[in-house]
N, C-alpha and C. Protein backbone atom coordinates (compact mmCIF):
# COMPACT_ATOMS: atom_id res chain seq x y z
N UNK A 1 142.52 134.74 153.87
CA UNK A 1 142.39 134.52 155.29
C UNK A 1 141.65 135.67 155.97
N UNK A 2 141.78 136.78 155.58
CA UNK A 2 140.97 138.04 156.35
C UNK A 2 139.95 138.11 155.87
N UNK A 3 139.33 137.45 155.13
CA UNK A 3 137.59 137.83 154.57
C UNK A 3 136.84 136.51 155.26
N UNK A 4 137.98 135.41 155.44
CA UNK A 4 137.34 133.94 155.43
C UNK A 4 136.58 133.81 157.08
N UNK A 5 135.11 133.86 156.67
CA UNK A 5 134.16 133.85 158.20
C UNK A 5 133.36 132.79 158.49
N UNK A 6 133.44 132.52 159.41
CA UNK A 6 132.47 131.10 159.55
C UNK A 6 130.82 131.51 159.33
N UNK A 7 129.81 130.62 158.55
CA UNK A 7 128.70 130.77 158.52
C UNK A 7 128.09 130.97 159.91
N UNK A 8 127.04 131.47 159.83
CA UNK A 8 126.36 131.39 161.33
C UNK A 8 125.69 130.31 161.56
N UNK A 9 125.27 129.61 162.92
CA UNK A 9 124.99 128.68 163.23
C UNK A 9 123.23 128.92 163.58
N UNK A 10 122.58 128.36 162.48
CA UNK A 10 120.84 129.09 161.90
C UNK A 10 119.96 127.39 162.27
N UNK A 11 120.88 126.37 163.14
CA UNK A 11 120.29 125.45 163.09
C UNK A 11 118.81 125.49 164.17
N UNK A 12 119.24 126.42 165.03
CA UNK A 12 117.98 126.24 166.10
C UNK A 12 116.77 127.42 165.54
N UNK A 13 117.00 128.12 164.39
CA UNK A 13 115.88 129.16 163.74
C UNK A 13 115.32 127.71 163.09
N UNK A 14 115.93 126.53 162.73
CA UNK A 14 115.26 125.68 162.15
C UNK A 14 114.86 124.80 162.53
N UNK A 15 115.17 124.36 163.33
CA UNK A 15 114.05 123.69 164.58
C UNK A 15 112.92 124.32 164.48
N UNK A 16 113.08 125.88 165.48
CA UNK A 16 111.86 126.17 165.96
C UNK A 16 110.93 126.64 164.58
N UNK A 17 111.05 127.02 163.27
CA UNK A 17 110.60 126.51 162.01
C UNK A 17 109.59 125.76 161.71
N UNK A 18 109.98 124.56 162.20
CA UNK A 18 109.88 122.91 161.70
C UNK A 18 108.79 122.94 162.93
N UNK A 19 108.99 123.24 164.58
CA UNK A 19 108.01 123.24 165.58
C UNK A 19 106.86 123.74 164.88
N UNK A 20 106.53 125.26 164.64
CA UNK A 20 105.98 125.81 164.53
C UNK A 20 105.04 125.27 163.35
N UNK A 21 105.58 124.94 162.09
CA UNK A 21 104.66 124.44 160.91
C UNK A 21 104.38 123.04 161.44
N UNK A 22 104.96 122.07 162.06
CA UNK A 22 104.17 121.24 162.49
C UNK A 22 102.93 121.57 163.55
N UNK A 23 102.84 122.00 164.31
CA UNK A 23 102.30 122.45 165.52
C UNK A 23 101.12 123.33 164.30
N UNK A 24 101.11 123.85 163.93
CA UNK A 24 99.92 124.36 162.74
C UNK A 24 99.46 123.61 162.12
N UNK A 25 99.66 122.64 161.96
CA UNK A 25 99.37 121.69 160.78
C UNK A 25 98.77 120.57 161.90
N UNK A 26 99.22 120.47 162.86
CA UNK A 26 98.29 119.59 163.88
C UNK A 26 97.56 120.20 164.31
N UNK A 27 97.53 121.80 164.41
CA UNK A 27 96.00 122.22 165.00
C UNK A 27 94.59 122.29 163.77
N UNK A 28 95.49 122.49 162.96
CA UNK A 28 94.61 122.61 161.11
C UNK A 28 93.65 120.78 161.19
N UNK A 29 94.54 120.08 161.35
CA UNK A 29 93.93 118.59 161.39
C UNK A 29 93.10 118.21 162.57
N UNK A 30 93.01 118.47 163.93
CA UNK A 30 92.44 118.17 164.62
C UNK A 30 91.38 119.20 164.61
N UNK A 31 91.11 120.03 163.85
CA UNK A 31 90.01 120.81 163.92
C UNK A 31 89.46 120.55 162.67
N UNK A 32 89.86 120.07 161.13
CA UNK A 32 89.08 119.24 160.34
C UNK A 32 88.67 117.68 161.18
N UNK A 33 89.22 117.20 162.17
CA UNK A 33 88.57 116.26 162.96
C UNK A 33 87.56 116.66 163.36
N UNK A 34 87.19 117.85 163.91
CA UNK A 34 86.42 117.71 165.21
C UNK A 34 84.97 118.53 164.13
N UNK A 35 85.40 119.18 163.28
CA UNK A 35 84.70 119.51 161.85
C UNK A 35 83.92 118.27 161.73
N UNK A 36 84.37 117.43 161.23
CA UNK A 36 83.70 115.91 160.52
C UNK A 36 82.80 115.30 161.28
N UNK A 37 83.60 115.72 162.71
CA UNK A 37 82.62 114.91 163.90
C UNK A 37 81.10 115.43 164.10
N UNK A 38 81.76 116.89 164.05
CA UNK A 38 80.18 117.85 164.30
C UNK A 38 79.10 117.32 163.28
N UNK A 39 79.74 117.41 162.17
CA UNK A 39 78.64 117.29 160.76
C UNK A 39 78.23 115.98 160.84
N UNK A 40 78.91 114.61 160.91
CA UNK A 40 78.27 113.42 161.41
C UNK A 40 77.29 113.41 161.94
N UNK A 41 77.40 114.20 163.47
CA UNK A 41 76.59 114.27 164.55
C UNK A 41 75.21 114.99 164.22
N UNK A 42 75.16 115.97 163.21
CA UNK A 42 73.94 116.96 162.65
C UNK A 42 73.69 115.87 161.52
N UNK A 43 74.38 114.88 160.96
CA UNK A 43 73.54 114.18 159.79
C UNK A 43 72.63 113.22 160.24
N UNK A 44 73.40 112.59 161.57
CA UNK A 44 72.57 111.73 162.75
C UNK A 44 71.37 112.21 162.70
N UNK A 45 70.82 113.71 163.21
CA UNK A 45 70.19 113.87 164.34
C UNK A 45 69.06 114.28 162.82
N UNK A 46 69.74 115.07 161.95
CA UNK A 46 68.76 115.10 160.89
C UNK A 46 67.78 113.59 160.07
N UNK A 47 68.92 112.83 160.16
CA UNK A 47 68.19 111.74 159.72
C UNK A 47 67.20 111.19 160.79
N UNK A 48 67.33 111.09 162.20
CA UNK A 48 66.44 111.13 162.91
C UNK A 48 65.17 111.37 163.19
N UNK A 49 65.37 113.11 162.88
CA UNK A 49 64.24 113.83 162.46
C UNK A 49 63.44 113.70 161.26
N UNK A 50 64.26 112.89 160.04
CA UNK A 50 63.17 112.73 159.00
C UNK A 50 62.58 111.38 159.23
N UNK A 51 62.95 110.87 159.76
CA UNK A 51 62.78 108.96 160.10
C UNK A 51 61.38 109.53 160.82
N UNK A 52 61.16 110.11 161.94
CA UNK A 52 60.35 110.64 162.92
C UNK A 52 58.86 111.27 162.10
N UNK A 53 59.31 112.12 160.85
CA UNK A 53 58.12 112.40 160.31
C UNK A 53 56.86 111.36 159.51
């Protein structure tokens, strides 16, 4: 009975955890979005330019 301690309560370090690696992982993806978009947009404009010659 004198040693016996309740664990600590570590549930909201794990939330904000779980926020944080999600919230990274959606900025990681919407910037391979906006990545893909750019390069689309330069394959456009290149093919353009060779169509043109």
């Amino acid at each position: 009975m004198l040693f016996e301690q309740m664990s600590p309560d570590t549930v909201k370090y794990m939330i904000a955890g779980y926020v944080v690696i999600f919230s990274v992982m959606a900025i990681y993806l919407l910037s391979l979005f906006l990545r893909w978009r750019n390069l689309q947009r330069d394959l456009r404009t290149l093919e353009e330019m060779q169509e043109k010659k």
